[in-house]
Protein backbone atom coordinates (compact mmCIF):
# COMPACT_ATOMS: atom_id res chain seq x y z
CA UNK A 1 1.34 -10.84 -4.80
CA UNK A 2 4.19 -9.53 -3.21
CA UNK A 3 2.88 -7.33 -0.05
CA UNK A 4 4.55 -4.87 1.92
CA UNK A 5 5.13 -4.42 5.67
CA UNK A 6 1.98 -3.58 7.82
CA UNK A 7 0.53 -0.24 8.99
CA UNK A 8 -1.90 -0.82 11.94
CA UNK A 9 -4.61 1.01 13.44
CA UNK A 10 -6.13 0.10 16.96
CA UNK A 11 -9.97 0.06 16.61
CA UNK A 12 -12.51 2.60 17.64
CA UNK A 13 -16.01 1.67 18.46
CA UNK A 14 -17.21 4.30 15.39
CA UNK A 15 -14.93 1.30 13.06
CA UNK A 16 -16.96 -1.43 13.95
CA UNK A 17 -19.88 -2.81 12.36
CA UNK A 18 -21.82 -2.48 15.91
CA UNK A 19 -21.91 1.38 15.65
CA UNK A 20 -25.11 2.69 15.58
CA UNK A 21 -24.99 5.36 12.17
CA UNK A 22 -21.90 4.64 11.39
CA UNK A 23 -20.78 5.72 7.72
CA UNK A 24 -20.10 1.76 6.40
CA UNK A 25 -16.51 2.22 6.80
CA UNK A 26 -13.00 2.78 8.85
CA UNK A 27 -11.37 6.18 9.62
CA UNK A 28 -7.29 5.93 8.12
CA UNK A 29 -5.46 8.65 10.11
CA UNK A 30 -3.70 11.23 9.18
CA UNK A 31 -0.05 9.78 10.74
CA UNK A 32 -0.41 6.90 8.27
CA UNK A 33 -2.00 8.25 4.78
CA UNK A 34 0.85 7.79 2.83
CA UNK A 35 0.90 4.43 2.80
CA UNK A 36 -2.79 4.18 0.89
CA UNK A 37 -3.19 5.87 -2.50
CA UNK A 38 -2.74 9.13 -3.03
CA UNK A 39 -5.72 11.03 -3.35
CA UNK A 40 -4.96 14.38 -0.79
CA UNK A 41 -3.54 16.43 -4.25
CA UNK A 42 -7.06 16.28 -5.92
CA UNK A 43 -8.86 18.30 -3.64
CA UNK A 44 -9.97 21.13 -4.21
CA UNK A 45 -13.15 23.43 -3.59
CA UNK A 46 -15.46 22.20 -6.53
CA UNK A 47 -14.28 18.53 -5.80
CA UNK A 48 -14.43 18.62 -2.21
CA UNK A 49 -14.16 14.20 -1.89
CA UNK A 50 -12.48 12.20 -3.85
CA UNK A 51 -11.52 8.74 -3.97
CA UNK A 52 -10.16 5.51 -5.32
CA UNK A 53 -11.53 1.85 -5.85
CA UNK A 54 -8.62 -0.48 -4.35
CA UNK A 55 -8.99 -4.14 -4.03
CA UNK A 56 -9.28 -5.39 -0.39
CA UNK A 57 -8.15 -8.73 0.63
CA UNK A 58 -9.80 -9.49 3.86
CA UNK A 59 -8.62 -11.66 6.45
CA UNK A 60 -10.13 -12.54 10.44
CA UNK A 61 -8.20 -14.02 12.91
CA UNK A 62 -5.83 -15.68 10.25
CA UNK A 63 -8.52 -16.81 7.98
CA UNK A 64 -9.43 -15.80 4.34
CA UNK A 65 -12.65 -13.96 4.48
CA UNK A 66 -13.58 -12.42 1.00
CA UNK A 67 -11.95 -10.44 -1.84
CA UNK A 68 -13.55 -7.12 -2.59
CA UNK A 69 -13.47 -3.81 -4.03
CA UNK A 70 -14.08 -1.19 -1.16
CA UNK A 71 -13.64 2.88 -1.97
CA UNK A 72 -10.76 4.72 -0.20
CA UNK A 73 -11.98 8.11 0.19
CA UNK A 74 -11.16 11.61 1.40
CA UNK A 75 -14.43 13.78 2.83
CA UNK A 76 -14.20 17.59 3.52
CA UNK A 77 -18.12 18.09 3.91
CA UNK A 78 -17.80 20.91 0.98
CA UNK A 79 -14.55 22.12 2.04
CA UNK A 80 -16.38 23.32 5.69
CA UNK A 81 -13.73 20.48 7.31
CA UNK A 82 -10.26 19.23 7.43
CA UNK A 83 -10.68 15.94 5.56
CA UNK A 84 -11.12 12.87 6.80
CA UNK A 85 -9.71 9.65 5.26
CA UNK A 86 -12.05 6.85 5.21
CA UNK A 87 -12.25 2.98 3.81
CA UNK A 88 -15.43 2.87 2.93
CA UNK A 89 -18.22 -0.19 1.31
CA UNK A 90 -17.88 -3.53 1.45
CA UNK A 91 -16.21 -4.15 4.78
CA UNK A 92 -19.06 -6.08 6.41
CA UNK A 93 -17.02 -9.27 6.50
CA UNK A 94 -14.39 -7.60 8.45
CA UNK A 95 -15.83 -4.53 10.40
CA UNK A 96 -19.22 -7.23 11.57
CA UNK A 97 -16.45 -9.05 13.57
CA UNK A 98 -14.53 -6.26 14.94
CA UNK A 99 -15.15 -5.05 18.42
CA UNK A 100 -13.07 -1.49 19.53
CA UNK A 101 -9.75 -2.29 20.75
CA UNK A 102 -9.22 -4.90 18.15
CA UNK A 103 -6.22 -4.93 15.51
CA UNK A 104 -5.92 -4.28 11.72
CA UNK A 105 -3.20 -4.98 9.47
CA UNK A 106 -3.16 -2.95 6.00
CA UNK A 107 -0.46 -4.74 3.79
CA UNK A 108 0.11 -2.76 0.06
CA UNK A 109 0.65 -4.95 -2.97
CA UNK A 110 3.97 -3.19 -3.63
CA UNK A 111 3.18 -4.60 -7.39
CA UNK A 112 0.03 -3.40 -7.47
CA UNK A 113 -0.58 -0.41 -4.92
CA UNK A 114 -4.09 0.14 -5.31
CA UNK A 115 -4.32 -3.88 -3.77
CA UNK A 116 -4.32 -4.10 0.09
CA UNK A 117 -4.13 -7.17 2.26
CA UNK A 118 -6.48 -6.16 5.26
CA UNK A 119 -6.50 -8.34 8.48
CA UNK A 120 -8.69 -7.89 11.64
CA UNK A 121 -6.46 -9.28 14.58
CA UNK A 122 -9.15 -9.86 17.32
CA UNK A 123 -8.14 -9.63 21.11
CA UNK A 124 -9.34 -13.25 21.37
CA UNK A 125 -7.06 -14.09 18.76
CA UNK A 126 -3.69 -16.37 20.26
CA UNK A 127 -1.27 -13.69 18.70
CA UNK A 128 -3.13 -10.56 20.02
CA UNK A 129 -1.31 -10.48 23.24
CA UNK A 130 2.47 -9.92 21.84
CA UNK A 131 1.46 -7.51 18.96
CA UNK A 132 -0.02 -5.18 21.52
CA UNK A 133 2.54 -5.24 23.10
CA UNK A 134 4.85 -4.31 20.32
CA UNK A 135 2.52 -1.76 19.55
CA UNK A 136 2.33 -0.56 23.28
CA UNK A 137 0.45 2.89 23.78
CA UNK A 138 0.32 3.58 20.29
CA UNK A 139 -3.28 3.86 18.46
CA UNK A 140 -1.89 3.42 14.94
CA UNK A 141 1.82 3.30 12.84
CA UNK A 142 3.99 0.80 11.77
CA UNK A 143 6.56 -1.40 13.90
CA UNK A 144 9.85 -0.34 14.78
CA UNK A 145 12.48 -0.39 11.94
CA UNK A 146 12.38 0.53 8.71
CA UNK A 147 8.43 1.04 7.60
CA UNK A 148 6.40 0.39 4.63
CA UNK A 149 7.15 2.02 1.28
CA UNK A 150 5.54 5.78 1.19
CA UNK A 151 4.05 7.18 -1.08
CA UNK A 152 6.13 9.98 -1.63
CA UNK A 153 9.49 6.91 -1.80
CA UNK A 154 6.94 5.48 -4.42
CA UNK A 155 7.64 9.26 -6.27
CA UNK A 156 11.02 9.59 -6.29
CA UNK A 157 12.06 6.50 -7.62
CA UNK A 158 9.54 6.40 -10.12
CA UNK A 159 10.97 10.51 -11.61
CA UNK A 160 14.88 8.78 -10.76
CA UNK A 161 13.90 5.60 -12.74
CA UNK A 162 12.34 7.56 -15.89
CA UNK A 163 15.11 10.13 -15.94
CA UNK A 164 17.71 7.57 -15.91
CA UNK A 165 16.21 5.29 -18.54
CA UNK A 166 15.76 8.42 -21.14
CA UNK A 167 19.82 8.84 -20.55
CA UNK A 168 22.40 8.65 -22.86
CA UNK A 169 23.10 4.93 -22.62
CA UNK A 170 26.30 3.89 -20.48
CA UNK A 171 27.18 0.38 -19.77
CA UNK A 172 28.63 1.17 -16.57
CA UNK A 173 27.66 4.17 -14.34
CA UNK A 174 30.46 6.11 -12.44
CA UNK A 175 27.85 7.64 -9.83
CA UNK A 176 28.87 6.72 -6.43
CA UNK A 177 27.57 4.31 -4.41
CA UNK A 178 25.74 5.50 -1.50
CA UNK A 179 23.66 4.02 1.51
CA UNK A 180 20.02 4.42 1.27
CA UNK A 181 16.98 3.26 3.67
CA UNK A 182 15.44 -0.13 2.54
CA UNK A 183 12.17 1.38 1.97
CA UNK A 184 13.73 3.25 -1.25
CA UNK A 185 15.54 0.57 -2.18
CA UNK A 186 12.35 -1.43 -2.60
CA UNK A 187 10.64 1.70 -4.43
CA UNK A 188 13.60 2.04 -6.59
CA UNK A 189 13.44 -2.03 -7.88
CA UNK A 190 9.84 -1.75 -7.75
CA UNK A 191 10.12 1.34 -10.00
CA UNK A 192 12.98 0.01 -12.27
CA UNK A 193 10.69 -3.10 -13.25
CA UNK A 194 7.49 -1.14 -13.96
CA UNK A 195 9.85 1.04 -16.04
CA UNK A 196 11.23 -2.26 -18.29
CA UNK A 197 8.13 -4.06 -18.53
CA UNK A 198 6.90 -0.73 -20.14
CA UNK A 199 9.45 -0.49 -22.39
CA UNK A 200 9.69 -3.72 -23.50
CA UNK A 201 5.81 -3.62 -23.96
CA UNK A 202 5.16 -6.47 -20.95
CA UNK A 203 7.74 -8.91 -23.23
CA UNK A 204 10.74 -11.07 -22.19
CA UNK A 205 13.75 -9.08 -24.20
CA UNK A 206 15.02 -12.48 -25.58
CA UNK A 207 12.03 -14.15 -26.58
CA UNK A 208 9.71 -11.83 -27.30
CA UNK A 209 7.49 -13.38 -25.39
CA UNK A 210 4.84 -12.44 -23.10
CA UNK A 211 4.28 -14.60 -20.26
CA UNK A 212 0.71 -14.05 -18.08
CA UNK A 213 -0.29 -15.66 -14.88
CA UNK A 214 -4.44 -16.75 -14.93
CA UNK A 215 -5.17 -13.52 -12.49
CA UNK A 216 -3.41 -11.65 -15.74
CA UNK A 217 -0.72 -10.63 -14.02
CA UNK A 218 3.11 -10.37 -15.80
CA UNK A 219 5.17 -12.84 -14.63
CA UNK A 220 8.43 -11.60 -15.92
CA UNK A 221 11.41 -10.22 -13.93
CA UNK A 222 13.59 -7.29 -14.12
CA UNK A 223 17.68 -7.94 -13.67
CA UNK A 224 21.06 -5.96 -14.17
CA UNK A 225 22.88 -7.48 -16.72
CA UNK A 226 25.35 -5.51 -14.93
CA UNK A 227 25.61 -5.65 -11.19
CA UNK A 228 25.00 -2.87 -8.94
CA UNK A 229 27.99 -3.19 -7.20
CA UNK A 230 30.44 -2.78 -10.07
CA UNK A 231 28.36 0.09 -11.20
């Protein structure tokens, strides 16, 4: 599993497994959406919610609590309401030992984005203090720097990627090379090796072979056979 960097959100009571009629789940605001699966272009007025099934690795104060399959969904009450983004089912591990004000971590499998790592920081946790205070006022985002891969990087690279692989074939490129942000560097490798392993049918392109780890997972890498920076 190779996860990406965090998106937080500070705690409200209504999160927390001690609210009275709460919905079973955790509110995902707007400000950080597209770093979860992208579900907001399916609405419309017969479908009103959708949703996804994503894996959810959950972790408590820096211990492995359960694997599970929890729903990420958007609700607009029949279209009557802006819509509200919501992990939902299966949380109890987590959200029983949450109390409002605590922390959680959502980490995307960038190899597998519907696969989050999701920890509960607790404010009697040892490393509570100094990530509030990196967090300071803020109620949910990322740390400073470059973020997490978006959603809409994940898009780009993956049209630049496809276009460029159905190209006449060059051995060298003479496209300039320019400075982009981390984040779309990472969507752009994480895009070119989707891209190969599709191609090549999930098979090494010497051997033939096709090499599976015991979670079924591909365990073969993509490479330039020509480096980047010659072109």
């Amino acid at each position: 599993m190779n996860f990406d960097k965090p998106v937080f959100k500070k705690l409200s009571h209504n999160d927390t497994g001690a609210a009275k009629g709460h919905q079973g789940g955790m509110v995902i605001p707007k400000a950080i959406e597209d770093y979860f699966p992208d579900v907001s272009g399916k609405i419309t007025t017969e479908t009103p919610t959708v949703d996804v099934i994503i894996e959810a690795i959950l972790m408590v104060s820096g211990n492995y609590v359960s694997t599970v399959t929890t729903r990420y969904q958007y609700q607009t009450w029949g279209g009557t309401r802006p819509p509200e983004r919501r992990l939902t089912s299966n949380l109890g591990p987590l959200r029983n030992e949450a109390q409002a004000d605590d922390l959680v971590f959502f980490q995307r499998d960038m190899d597998n984005t519907e696969r989050f790592l999701i920890k509960l920081v607790k404010q009697t946790d040892s490393e509570f203090i100094e990530l509030n205070n990196k967090i300071g006022d803020s109620r949910w985002g990322f740390f400073k720097g470059d973020g997490p891969i978006s959603n809409s990087d994940y898009s780009e690279a993956k049209t630049e990627i496809e276009a460029f692989s159905q190209s006449e074939f060059s051995m060298l490129e003479q496209r300039p090379l320019v400075t982009i942000p981390e984040t779309k560097k990472k969507a752009r490798s994480i895009s070119f090796r989707k891209n190969l392993l599709k191609n090549f049918n999930c098979r090494c392109a010497i051997t033939q072979e096709r090499i599976l780890t015991p979670s079924n997972n591909v365990n073969l890498d993509a490479a330039h056979i020509v480096p980047v920076e010659v072109g």
